[in-house]
PDB file of N, CA and C in Angstrom:
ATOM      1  N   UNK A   1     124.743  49.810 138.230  1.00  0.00           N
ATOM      2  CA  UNK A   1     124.750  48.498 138.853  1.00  0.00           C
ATOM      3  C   UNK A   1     124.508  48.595 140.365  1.00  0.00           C
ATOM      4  N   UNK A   2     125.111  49.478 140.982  1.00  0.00           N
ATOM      5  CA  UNK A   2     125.044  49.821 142.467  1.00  0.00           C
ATOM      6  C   UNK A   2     123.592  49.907 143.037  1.00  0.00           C
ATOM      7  N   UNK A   3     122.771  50.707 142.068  1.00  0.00           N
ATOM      8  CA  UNK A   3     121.375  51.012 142.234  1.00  0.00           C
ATOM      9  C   UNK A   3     120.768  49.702 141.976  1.00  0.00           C
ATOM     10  N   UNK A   4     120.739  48.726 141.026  1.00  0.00           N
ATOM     11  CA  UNK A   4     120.457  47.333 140.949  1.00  0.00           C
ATOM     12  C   UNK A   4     120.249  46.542 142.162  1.00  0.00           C
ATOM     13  N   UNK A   5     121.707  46.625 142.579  1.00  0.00           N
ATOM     14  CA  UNK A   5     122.260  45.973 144.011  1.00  0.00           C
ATOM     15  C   UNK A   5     121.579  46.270 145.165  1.00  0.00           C
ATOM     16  N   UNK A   6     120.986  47.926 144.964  1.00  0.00           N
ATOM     17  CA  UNK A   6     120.437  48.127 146.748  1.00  0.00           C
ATOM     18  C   UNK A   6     118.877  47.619 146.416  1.00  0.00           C
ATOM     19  N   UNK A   7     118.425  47.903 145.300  1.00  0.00           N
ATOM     20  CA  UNK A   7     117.040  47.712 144.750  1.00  0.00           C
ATOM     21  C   UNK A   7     116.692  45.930 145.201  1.00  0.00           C
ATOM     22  N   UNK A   8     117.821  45.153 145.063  1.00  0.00           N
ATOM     23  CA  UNK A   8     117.804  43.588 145.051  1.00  0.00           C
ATOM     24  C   UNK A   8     118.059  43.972 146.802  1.00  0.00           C
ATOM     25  N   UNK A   9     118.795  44.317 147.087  1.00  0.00           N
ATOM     26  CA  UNK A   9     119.261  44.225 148.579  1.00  0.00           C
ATOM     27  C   UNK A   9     117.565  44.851 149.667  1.00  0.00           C
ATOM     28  N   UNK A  10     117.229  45.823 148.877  1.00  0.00           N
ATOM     29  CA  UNK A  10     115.823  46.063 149.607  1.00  0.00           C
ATOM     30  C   UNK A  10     114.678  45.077 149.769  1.00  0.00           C
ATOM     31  N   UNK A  11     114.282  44.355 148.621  1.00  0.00           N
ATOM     32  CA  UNK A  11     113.328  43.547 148.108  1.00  0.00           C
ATOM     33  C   UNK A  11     113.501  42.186 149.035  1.00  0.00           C
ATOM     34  N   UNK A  12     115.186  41.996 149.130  1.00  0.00           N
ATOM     35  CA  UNK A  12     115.391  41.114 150.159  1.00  0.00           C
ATOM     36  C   UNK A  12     115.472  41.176 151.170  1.00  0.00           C
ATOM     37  N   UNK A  13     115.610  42.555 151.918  1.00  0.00           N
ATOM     38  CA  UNK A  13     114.996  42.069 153.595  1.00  0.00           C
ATOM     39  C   UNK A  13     113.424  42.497 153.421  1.00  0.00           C
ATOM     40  N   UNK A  14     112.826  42.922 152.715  1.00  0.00           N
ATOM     41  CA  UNK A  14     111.409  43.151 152.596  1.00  0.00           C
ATOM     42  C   UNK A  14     110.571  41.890 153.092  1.00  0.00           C
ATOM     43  N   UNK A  15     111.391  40.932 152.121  1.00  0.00           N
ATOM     44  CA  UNK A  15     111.097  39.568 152.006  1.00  0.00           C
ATOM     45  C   UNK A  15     111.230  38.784 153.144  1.00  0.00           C
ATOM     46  N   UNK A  16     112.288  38.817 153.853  1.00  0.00           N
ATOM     47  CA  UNK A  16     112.719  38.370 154.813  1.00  0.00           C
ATOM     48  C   UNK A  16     111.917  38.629 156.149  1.00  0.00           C
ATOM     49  N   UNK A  17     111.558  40.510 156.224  1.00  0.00           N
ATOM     50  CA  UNK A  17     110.538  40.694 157.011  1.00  0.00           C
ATOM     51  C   UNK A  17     109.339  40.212 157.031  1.00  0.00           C
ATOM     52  N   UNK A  18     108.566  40.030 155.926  1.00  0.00           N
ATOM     53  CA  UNK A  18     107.359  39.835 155.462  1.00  0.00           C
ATOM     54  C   UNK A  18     107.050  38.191 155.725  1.00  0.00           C
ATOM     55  N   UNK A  19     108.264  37.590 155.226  1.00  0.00           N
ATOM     56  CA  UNK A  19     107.930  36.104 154.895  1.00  0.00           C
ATOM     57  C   UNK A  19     108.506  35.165 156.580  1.00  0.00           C
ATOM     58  N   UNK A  20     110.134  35.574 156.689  1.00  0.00           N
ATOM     59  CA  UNK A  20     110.664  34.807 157.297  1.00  0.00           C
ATOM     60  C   UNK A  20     110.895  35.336 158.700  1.00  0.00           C
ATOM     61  N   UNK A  21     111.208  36.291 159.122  1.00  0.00           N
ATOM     62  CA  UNK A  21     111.195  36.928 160.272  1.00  0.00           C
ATOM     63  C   UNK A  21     110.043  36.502 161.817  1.00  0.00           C
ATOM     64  N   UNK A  22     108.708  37.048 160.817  1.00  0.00           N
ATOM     65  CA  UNK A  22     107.462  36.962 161.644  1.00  0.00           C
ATOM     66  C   UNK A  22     107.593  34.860 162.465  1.00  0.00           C
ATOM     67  N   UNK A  23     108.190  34.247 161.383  1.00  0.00           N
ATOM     68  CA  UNK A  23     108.008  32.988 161.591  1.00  0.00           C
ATOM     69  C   UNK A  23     109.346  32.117 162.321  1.00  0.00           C
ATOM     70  N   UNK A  24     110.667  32.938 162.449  1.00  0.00           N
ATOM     71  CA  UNK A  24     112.086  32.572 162.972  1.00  0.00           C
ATOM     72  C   UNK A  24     111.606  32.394 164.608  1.00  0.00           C
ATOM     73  N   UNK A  25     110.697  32.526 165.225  1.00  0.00           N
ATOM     74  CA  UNK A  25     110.395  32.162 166.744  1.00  0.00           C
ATOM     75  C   UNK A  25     111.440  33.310 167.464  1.00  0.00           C
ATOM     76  N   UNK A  26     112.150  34.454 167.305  1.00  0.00           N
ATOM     77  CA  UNK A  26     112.552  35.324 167.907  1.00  0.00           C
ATOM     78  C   UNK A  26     112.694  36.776 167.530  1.00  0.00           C
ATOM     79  N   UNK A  27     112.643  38.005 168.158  1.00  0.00           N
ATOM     80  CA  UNK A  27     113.112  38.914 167.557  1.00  0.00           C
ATOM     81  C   UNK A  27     114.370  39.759 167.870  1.00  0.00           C
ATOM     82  N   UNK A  28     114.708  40.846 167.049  1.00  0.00           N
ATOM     83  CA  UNK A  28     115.976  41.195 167.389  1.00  0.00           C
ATOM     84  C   UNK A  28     116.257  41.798 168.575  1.00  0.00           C
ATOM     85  N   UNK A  29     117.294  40.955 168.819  1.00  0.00           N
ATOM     86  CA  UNK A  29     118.049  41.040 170.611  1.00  0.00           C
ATOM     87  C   UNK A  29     118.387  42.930 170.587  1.00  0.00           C
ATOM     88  N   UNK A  30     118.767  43.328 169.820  1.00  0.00           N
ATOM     89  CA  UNK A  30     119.336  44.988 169.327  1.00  0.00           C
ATOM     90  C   UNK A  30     117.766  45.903 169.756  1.00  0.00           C
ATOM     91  N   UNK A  31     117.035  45.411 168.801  1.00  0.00           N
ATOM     92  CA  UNK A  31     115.761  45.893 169.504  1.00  0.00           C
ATOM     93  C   UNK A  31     114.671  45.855 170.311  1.00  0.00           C
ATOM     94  N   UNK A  32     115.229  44.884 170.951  1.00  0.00           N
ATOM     95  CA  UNK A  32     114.620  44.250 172.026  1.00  0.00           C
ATOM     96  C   UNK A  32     115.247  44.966 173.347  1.00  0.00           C
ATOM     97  N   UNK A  33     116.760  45.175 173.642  1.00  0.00           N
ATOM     98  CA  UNK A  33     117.314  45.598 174.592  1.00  0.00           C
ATOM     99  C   UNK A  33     117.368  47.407 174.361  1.00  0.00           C
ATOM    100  N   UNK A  34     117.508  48.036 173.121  1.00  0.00           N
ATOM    101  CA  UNK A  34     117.384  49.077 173.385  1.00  0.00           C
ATOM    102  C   UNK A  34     115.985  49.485 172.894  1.00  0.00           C
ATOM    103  N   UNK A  35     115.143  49.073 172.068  1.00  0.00           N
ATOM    104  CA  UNK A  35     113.929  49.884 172.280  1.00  0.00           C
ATOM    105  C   UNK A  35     114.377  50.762 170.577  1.00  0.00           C
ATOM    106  N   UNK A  36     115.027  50.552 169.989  1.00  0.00           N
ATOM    107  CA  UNK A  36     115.269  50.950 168.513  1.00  0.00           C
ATOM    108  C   UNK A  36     114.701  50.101 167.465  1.00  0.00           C
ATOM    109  N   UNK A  37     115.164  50.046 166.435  1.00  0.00           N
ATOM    110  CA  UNK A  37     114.949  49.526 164.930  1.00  0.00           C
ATOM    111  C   UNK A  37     115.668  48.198 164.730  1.00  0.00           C
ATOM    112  N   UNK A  38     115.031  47.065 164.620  1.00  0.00           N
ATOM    113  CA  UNK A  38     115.757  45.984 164.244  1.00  0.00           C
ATOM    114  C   UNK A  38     116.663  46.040 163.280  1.00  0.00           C
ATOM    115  N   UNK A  39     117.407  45.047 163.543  1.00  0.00           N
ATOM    116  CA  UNK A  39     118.980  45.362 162.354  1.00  0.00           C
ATOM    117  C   UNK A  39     118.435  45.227 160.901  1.00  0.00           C
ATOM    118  N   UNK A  40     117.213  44.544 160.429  1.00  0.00           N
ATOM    119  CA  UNK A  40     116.959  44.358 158.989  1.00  0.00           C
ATOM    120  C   UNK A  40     116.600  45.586 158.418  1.00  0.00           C
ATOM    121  N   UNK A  41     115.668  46.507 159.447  1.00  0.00           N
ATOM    122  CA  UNK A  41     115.123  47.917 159.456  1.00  0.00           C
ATOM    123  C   UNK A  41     116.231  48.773 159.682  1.00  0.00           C
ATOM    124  N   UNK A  42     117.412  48.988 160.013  1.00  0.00           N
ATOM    125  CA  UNK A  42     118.450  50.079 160.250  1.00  0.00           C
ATOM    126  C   UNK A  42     119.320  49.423 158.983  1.00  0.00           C
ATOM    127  N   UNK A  43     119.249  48.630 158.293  1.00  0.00           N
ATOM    128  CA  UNK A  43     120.273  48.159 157.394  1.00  0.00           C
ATOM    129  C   UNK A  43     119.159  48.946 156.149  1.00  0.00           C
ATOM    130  N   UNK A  44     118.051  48.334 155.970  1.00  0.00           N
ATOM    131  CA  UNK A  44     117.504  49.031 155.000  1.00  0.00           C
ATOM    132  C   UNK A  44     117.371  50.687 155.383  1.00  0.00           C
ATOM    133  N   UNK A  45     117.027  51.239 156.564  1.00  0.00           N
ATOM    134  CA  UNK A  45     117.135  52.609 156.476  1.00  0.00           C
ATOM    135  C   UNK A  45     118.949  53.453 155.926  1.00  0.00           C
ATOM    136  N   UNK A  46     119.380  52.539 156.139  1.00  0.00           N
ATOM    137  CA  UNK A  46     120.831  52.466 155.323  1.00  0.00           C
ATOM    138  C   UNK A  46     120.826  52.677 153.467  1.00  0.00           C
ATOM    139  N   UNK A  47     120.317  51.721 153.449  1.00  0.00           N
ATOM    140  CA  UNK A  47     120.347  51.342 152.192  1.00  0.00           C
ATOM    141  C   UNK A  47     119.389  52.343 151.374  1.00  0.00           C
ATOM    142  N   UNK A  48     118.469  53.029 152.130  1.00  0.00           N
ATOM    143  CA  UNK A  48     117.330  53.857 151.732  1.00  0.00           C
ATOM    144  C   UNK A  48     118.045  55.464 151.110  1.00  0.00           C
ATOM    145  N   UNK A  49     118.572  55.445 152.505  1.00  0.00           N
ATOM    146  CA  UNK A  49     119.364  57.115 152.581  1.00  0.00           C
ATOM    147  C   UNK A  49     120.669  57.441 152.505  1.00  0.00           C
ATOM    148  N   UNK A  50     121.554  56.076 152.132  1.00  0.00           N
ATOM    149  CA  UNK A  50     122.661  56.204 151.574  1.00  0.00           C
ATOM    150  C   UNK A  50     123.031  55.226 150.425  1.00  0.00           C
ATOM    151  N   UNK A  51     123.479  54.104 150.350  1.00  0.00           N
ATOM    152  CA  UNK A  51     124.129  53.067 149.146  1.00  0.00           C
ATOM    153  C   UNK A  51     124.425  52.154 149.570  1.00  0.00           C
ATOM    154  N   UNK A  52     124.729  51.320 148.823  1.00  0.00           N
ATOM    155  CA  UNK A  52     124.697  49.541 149.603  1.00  0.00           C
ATOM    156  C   UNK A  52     126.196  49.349 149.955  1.00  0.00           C
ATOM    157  N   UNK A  53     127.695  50.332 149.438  1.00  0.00           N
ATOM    158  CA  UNK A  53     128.600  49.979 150.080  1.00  0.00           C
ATOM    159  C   UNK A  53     128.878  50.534 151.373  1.00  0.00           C
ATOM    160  N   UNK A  54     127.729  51.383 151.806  1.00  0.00           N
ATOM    161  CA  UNK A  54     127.700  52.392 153.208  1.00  0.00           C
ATOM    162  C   UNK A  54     127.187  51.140 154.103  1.00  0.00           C
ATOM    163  N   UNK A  55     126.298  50.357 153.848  1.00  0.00           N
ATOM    164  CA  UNK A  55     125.033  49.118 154.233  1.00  0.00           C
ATOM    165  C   UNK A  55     126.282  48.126 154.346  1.00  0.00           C
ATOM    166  N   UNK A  56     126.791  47.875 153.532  1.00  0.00           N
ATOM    167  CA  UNK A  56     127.785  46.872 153.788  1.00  0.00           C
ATOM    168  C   UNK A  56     128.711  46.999 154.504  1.00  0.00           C
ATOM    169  N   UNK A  57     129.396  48.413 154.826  1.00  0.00           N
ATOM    170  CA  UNK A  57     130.076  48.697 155.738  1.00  0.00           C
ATOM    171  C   UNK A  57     129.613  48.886 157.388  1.00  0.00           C
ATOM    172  N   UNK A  58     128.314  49.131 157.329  1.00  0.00           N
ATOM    173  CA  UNK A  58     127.958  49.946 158.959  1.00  0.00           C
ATOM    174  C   UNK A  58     127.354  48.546 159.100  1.00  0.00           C
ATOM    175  N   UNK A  59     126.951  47.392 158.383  1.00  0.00           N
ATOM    176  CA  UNK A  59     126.150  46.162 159.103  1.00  0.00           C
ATOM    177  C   UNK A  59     126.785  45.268 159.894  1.00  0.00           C
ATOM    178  N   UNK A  60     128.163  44.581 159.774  1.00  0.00           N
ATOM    179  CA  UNK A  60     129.091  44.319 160.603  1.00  0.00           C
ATOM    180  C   UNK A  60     129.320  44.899 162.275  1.00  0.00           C
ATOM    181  N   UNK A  61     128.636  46.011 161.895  1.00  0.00           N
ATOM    182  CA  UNK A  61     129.338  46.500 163.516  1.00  0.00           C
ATOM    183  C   UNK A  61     127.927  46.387 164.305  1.00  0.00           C
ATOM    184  N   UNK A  62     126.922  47.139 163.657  1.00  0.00           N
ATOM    185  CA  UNK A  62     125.394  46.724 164.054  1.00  0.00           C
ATOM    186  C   UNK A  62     125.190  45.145 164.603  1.00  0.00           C
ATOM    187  N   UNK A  63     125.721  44.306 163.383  1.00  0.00           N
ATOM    188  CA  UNK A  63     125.537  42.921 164.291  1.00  0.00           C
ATOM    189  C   UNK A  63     126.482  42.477 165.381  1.00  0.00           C
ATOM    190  N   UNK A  64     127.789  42.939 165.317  1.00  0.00           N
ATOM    191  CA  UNK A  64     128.165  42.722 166.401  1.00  0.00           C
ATOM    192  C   UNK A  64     127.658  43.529 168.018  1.00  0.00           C
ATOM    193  N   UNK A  65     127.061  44.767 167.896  1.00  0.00           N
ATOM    194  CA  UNK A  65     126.008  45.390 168.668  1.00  0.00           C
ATOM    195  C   UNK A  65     125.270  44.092 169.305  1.00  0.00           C
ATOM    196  N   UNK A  66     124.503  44.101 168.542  1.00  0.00           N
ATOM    197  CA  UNK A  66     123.004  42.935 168.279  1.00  0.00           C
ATOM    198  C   UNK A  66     123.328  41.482 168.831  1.00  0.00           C
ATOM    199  N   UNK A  67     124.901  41.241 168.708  1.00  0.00           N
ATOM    200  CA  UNK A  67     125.432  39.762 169.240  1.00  0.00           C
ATOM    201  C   UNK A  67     125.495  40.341 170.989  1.00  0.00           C
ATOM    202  N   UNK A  68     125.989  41.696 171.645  1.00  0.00           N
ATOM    203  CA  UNK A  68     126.152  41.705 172.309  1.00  0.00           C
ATOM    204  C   UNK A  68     125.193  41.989 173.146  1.00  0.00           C
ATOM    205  N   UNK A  69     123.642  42.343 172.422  1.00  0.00           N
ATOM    206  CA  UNK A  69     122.436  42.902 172.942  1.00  0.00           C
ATOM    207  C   UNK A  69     122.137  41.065 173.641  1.00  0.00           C
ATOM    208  N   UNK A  70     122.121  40.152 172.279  1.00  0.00           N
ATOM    209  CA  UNK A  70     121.751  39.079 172.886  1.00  0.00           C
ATOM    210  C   UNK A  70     122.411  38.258 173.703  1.00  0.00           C
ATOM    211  N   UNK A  71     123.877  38.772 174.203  1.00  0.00           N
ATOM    212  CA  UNK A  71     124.148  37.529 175.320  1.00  0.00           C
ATOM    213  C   UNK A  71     123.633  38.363 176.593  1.00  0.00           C
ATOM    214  N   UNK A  72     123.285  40.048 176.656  1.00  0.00           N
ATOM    215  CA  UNK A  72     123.044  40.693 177.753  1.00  0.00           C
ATOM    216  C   UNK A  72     121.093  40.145 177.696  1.00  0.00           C
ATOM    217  N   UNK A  73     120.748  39.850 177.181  1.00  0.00           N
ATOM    218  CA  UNK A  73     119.531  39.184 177.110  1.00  0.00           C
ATOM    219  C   UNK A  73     119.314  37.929 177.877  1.00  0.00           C
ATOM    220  N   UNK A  74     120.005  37.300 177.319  1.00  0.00           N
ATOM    221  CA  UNK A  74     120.562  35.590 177.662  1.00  0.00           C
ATOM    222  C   UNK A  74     121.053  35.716 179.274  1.00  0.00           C
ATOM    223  N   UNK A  75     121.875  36.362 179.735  1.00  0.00           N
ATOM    224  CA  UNK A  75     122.418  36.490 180.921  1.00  0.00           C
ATOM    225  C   UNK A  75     121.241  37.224 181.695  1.00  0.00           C
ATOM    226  N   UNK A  76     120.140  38.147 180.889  1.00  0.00           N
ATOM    227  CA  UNK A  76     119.507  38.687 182.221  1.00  0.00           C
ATOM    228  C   UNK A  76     117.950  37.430 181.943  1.00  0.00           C
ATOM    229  N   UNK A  77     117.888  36.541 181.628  1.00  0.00           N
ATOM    230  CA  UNK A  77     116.937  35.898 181.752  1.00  0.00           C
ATOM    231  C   UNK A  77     117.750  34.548 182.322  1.00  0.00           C
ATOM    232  N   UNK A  78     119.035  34.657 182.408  1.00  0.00           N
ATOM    233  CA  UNK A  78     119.916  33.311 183.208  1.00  0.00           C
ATOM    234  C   UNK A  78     120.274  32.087 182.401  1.00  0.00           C
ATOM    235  N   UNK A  79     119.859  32.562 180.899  1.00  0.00           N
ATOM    236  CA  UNK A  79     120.237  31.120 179.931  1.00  0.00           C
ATOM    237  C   UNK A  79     121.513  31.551 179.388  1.00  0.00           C
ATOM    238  N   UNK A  80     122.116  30.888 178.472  1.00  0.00           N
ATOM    239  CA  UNK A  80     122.970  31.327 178.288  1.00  0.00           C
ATOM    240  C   UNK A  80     123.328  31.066 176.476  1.00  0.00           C
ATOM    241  N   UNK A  81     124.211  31.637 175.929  1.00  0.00           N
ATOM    242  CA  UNK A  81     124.501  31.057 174.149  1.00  0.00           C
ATOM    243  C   UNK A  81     123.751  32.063 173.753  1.00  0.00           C
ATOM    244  N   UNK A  82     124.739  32.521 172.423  1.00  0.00           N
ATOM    245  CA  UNK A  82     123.581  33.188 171.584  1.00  0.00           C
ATOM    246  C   UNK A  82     122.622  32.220 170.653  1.00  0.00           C
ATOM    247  N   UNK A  83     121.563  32.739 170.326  1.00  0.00           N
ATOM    248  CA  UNK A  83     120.618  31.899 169.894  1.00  0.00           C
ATOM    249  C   UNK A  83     120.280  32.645 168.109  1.00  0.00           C
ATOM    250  N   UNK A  84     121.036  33.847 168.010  1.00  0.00           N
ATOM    251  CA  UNK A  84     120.551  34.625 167.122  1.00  0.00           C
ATOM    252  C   UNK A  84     121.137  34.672 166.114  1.00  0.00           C
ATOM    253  N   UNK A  85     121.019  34.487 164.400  1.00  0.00           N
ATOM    254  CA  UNK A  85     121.646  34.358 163.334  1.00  0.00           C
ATOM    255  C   UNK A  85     121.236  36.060 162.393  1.00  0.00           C
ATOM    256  N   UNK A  86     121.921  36.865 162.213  1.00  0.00           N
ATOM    257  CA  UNK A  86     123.775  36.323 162.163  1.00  0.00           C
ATOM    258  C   UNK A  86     124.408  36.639 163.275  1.00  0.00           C
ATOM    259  N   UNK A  87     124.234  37.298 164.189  1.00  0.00           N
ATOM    260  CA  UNK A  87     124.447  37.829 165.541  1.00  0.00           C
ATOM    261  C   UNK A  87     125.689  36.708 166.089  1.00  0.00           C
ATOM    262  N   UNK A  88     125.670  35.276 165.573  1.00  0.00           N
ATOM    263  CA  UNK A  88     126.407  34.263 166.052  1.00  0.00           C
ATOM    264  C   UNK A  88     127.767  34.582 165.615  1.00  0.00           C
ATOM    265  N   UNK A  89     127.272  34.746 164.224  1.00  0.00           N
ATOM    266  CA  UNK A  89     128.231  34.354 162.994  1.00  0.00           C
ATOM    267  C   UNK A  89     129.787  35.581 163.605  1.00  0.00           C
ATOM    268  N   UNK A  90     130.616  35.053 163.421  1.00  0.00           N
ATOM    269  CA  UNK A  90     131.831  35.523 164.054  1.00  0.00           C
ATOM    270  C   UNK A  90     132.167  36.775 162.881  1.00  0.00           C
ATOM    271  N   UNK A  91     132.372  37.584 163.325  1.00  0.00           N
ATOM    272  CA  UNK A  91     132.470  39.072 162.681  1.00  0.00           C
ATOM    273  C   UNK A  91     133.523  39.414 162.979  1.00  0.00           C
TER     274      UNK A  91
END
């Protein structure tokens, strides 16, 4: 079942990259400020080379990273709020 789960869990940020991403009007604040792998791409390189309860565990902290990439974003362009989902979403 686990293998099911990452197989569904891959297909869906695939999707997400492919379909919805290119078209959300922003990209990730995480890889934007350091010059790394967007969180959909480090969650699936997760999910690739370990298991989806490793993915489920290390993604929480990544987005809270990624929340903090984007208010240092926000503050160095002088606007302010995060603008970024899930990056918002309280963790």
């Amino acid at each position: 079942m686990e293998s099911f789960a990452s197989r569904v869990a891959l297909v869906s940020l695939n999707s997400y990259q492919k379909h919805l991403s290119p078209r959300k009007g922003f990209s990730c604040p995480h890889r934007l400020l350091y010059g790394s792998e967007s969180c959909s791409d480090y969650v699936k390189d997760i999910l690739i080379n370990h298991d989806l309860k490793t993915a489920i565990q290390m993604a929480p902290q990544r987005f809270k990273s990624c929340k903090i990439a984007a208010q240092t974003l926000q503050t160095q362009k002088g606007g302010g709020g995060c603008i970024v989902i899930p990056c918002c979403i309280p963790i």
